[in-house]
N, C-alpha and C. Protein backbone atom coordinates (compact mmCIF):
# COMPACT_ATOMS: atom_id res chain seq x y z
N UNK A 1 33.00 -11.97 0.57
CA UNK A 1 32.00 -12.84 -0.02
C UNK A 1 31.47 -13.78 1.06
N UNK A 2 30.50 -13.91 0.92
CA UNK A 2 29.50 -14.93 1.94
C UNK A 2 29.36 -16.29 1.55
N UNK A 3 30.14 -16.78 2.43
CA UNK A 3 29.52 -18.66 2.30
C UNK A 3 28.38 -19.28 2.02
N UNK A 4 27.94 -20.11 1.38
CA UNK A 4 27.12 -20.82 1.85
C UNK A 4 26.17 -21.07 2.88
N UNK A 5 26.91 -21.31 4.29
CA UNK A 5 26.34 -21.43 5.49
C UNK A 5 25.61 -20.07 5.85
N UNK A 6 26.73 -19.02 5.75
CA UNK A 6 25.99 -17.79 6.19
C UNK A 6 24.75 -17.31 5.17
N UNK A 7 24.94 -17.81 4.19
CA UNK A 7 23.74 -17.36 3.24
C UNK A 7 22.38 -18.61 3.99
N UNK A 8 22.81 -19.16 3.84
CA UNK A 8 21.95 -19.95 4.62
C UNK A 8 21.18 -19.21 6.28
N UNK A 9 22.27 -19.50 6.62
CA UNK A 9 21.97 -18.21 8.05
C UNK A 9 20.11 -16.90 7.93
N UNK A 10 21.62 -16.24 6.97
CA UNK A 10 20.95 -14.96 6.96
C UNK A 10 19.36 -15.52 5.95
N UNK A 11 19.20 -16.48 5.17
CA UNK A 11 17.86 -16.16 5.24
C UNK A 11 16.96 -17.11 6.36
N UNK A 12 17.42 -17.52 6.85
CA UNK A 12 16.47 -18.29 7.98
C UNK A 12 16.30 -16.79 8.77
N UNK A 13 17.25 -16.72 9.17
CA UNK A 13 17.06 -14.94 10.09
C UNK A 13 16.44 -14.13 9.46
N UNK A 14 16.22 -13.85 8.39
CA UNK A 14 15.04 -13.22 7.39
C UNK A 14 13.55 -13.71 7.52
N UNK A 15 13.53 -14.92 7.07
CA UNK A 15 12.47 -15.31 7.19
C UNK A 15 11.48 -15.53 8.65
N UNK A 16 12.43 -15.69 9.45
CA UNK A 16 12.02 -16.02 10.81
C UNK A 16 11.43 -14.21 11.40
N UNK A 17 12.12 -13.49 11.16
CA UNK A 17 11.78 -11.72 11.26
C UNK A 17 10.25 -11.68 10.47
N UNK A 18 10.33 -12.14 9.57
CA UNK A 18 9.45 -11.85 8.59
C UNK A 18 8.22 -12.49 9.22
N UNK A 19 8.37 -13.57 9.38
CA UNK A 19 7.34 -14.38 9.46
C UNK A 19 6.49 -13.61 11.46
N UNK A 20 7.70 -13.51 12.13
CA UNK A 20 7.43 -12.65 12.84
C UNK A 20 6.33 -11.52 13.20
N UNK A 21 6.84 -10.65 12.36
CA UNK A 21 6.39 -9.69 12.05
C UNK A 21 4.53 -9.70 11.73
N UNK A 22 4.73 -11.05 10.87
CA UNK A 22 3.31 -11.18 9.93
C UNK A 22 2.49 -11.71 11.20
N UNK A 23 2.89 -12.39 12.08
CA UNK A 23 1.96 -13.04 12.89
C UNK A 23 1.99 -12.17 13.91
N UNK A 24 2.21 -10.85 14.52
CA UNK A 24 2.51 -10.39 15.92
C UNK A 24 1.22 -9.64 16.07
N UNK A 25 0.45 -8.87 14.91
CA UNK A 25 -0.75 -8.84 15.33
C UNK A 25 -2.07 -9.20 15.25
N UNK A 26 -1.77 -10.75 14.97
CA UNK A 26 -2.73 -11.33 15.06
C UNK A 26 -2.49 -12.03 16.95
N UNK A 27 -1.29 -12.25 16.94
CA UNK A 27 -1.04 -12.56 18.57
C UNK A 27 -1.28 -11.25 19.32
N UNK A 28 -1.00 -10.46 19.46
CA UNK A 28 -1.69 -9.28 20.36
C UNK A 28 -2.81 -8.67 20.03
N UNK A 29 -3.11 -8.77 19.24
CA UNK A 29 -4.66 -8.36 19.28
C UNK A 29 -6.03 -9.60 19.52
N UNK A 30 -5.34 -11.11 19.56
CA UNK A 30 -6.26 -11.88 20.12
C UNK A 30 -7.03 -11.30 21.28
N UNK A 31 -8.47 -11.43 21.24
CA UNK A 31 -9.72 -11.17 22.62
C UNK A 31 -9.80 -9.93 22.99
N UNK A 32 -9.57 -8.84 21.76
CA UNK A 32 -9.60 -7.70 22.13
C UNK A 32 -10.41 -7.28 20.70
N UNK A 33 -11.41 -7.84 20.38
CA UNK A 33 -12.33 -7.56 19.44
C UNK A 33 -13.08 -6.14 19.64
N UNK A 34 -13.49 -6.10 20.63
CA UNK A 34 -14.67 -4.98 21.29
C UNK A 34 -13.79 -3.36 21.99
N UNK A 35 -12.47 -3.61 21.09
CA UNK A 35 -11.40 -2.75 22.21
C UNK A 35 -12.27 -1.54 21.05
N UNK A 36 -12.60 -0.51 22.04
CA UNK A 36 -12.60 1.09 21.57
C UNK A 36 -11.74 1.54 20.41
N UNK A 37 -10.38 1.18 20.58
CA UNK A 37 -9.45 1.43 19.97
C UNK A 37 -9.48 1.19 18.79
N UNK A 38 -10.28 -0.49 18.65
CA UNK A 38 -9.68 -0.93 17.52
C UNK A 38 -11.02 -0.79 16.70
N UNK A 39 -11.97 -0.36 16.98
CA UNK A 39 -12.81 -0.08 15.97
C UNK A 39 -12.32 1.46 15.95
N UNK A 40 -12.08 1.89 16.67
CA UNK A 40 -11.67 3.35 15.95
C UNK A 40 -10.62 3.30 14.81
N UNK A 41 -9.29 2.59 15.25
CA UNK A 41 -8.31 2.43 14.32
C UNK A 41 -9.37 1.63 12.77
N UNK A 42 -10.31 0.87 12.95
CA UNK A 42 -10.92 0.37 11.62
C UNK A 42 -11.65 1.26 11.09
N UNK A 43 -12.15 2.43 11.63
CA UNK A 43 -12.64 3.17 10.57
C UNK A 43 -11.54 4.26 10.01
N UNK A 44 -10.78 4.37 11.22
CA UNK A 44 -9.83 5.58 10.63
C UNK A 44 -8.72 5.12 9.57
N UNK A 45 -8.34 3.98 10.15
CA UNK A 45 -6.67 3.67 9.05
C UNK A 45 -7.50 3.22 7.36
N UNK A 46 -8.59 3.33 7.14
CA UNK A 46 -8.52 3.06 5.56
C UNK A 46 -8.11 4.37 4.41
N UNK A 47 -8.51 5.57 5.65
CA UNK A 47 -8.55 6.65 5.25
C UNK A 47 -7.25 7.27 5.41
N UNK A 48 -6.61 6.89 6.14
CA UNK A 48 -5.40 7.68 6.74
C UNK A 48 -4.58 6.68 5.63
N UNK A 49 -4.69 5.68 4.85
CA UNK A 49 -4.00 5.15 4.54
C UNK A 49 -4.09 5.80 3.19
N UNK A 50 -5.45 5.59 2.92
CA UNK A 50 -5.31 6.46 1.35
C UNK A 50 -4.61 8.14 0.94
N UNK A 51 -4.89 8.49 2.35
CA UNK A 51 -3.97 10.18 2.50
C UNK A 51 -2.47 10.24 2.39
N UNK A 52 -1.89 9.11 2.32
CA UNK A 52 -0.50 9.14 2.20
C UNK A 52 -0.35 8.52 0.98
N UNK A 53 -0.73 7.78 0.73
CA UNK A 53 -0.67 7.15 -0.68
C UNK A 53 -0.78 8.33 -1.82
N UNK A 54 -2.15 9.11 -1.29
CA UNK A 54 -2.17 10.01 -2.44
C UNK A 54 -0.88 11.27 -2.20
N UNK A 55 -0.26 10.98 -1.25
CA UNK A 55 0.59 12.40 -1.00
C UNK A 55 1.83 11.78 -1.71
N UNK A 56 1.97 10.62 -1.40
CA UNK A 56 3.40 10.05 -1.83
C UNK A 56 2.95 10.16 -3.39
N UNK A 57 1.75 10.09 -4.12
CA UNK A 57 1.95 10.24 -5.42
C UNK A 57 2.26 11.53 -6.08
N UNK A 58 1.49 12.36 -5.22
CA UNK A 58 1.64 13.86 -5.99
C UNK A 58 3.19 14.11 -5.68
N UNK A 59 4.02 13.75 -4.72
CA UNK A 59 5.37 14.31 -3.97
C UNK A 59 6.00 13.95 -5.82
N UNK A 60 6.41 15.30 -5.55
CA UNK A 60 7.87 15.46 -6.74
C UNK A 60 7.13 15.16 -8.01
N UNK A 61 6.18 15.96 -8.52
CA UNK A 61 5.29 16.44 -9.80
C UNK A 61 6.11 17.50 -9.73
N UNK A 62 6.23 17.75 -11.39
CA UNK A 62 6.37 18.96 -12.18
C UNK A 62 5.47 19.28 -12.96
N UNK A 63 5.56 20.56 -13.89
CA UNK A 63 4.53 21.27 -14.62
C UNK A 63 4.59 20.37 -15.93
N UNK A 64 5.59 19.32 -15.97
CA UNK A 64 5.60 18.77 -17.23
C UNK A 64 3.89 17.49 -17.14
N UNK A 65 3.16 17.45 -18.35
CA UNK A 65 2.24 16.96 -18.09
C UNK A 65 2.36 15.24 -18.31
N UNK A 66 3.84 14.57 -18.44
CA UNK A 66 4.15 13.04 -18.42
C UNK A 66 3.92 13.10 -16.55
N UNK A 67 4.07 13.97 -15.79
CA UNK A 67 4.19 13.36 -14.29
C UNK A 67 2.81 13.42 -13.39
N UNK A 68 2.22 14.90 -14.24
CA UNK A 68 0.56 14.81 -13.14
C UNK A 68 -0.19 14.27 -13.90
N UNK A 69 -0.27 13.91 -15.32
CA UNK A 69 -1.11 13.32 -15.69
C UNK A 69 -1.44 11.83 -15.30
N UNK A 70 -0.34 11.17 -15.69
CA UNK A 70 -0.75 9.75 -15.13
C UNK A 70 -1.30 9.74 -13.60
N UNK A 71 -0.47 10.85 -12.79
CA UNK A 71 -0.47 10.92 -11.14
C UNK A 71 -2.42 10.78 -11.32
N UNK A 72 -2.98 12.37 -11.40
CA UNK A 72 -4.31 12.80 -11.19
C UNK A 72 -5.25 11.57 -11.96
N UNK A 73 -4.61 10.84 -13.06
CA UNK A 73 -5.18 9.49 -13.72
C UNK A 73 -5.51 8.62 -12.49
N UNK A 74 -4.74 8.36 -12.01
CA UNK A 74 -4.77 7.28 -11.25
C UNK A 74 -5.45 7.19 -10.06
N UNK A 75 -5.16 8.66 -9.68
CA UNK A 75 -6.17 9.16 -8.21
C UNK A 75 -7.55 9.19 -8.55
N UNK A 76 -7.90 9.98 -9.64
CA UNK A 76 -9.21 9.76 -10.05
C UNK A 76 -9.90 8.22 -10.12
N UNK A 77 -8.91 7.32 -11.14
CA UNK A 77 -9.53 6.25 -11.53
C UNK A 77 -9.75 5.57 -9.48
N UNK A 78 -8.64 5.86 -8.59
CA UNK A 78 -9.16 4.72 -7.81
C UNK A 78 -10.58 5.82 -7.03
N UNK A 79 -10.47 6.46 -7.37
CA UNK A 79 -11.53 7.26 -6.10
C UNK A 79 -12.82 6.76 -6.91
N UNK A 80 -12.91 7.06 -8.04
CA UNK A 80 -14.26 6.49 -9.18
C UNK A 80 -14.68 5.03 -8.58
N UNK A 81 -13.75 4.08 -8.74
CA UNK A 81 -14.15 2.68 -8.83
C UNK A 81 -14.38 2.28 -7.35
N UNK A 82 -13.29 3.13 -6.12
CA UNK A 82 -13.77 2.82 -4.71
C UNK A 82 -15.39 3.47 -4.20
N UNK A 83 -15.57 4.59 -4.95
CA UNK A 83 -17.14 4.84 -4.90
C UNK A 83 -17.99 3.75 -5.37
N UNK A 84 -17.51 3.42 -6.44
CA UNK A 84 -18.63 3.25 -7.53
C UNK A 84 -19.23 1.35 -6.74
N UNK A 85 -17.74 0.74 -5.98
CA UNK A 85 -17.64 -0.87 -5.99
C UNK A 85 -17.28 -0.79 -4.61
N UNK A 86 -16.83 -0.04 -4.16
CA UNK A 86 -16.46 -0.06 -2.52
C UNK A 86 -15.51 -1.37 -1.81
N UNK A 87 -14.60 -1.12 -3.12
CA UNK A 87 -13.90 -2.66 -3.52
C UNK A 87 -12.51 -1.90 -2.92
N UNK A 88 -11.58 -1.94 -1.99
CA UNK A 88 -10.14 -1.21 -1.74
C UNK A 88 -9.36 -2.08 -2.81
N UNK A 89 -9.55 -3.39 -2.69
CA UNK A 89 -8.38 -3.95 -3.84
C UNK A 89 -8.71 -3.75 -5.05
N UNK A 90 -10.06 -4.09 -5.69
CA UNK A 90 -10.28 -2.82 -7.10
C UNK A 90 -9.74 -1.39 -7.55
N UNK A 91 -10.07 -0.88 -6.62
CA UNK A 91 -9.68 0.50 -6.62
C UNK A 91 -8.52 0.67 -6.60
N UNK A 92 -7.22 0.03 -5.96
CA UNK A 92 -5.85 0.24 -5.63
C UNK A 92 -4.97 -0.20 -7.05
N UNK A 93 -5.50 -1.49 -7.65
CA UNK A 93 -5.03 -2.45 -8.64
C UNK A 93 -5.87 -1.50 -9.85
N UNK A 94 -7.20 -1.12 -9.54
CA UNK A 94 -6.91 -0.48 -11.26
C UNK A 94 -6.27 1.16 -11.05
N UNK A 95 -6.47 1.83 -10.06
CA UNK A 95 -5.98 3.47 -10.15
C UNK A 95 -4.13 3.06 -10.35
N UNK A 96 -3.66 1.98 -9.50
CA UNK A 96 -1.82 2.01 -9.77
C UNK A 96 -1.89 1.70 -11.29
N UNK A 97 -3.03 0.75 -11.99
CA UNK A 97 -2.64 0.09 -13.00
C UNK A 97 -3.11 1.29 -14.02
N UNK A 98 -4.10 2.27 -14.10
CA UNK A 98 -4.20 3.33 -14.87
C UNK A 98 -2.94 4.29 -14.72
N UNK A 99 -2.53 4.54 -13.21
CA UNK A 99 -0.94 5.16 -13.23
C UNK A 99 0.09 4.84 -13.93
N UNK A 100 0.64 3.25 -13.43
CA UNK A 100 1.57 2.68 -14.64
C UNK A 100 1.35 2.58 -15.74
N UNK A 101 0.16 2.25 -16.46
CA UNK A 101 0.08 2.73 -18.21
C UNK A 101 0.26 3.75 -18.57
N UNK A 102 -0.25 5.20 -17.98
CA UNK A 102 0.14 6.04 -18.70
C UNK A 102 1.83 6.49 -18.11
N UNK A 103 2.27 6.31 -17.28
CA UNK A 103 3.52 6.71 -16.84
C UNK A 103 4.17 5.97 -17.99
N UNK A 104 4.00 5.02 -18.72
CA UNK A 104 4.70 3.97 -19.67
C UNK A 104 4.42 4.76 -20.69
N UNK A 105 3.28 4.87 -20.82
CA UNK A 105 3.21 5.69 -22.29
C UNK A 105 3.17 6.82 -22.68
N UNK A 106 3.47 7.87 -21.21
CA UNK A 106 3.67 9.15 -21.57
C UNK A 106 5.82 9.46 -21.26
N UNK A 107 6.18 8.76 -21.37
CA UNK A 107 7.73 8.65 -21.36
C UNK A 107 8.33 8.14 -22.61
């Protein structure tokens, strides 16, 4: 069992990682606005991001229709609303939130 102190410890050492983490690329990527790179990485990672998202959803579907339905629900709803509003946080918050309703209500 963990003391006090060390609980103490371990979340300063948490937080300090964390906080880390959150600020490191905004520190290395300072004055490198115009880098090749990083407009390439801005058009590519929105896309590369949504390609895994949608893979991690379909991963481990069965023929039962409680698992692709909500899945193909949700993919649809965000691809609809990211066309339609060109909104990524629209699109992400209602396609998970059309996923989790029916995953709730088809179980």
């Amino acid at each position: 069992m963990l003391t006090n102190p060390q609980i103490a410890v371990a979340v300063v050492v948490v937080a300090a990682i964390t906080l880390s983490c959150r600020i490191a690329p905004f520190v290395l990527l300072r004055g490198r606005a115009g880098s090749p790179l990083l407009a390439f990485l801005s058009q590519a990672m929105p896309l590369g991001v949504m390609i895994v998202l949608v893979a991690y959803t379909l991963d481990g579907l069965t023929p039962a229709p409680a698992t692709w339905v909500p899945a193909l629900a949700g993919i649809g709803t965000t691809a609809a609303l990211h066309l339609w509003r060109r909104a990524i946080g629209l699109s992400l918050v209602g396609g998970t939130g059309i996923y989790v309703l029916l995953s709730l209500l088809m179980t």
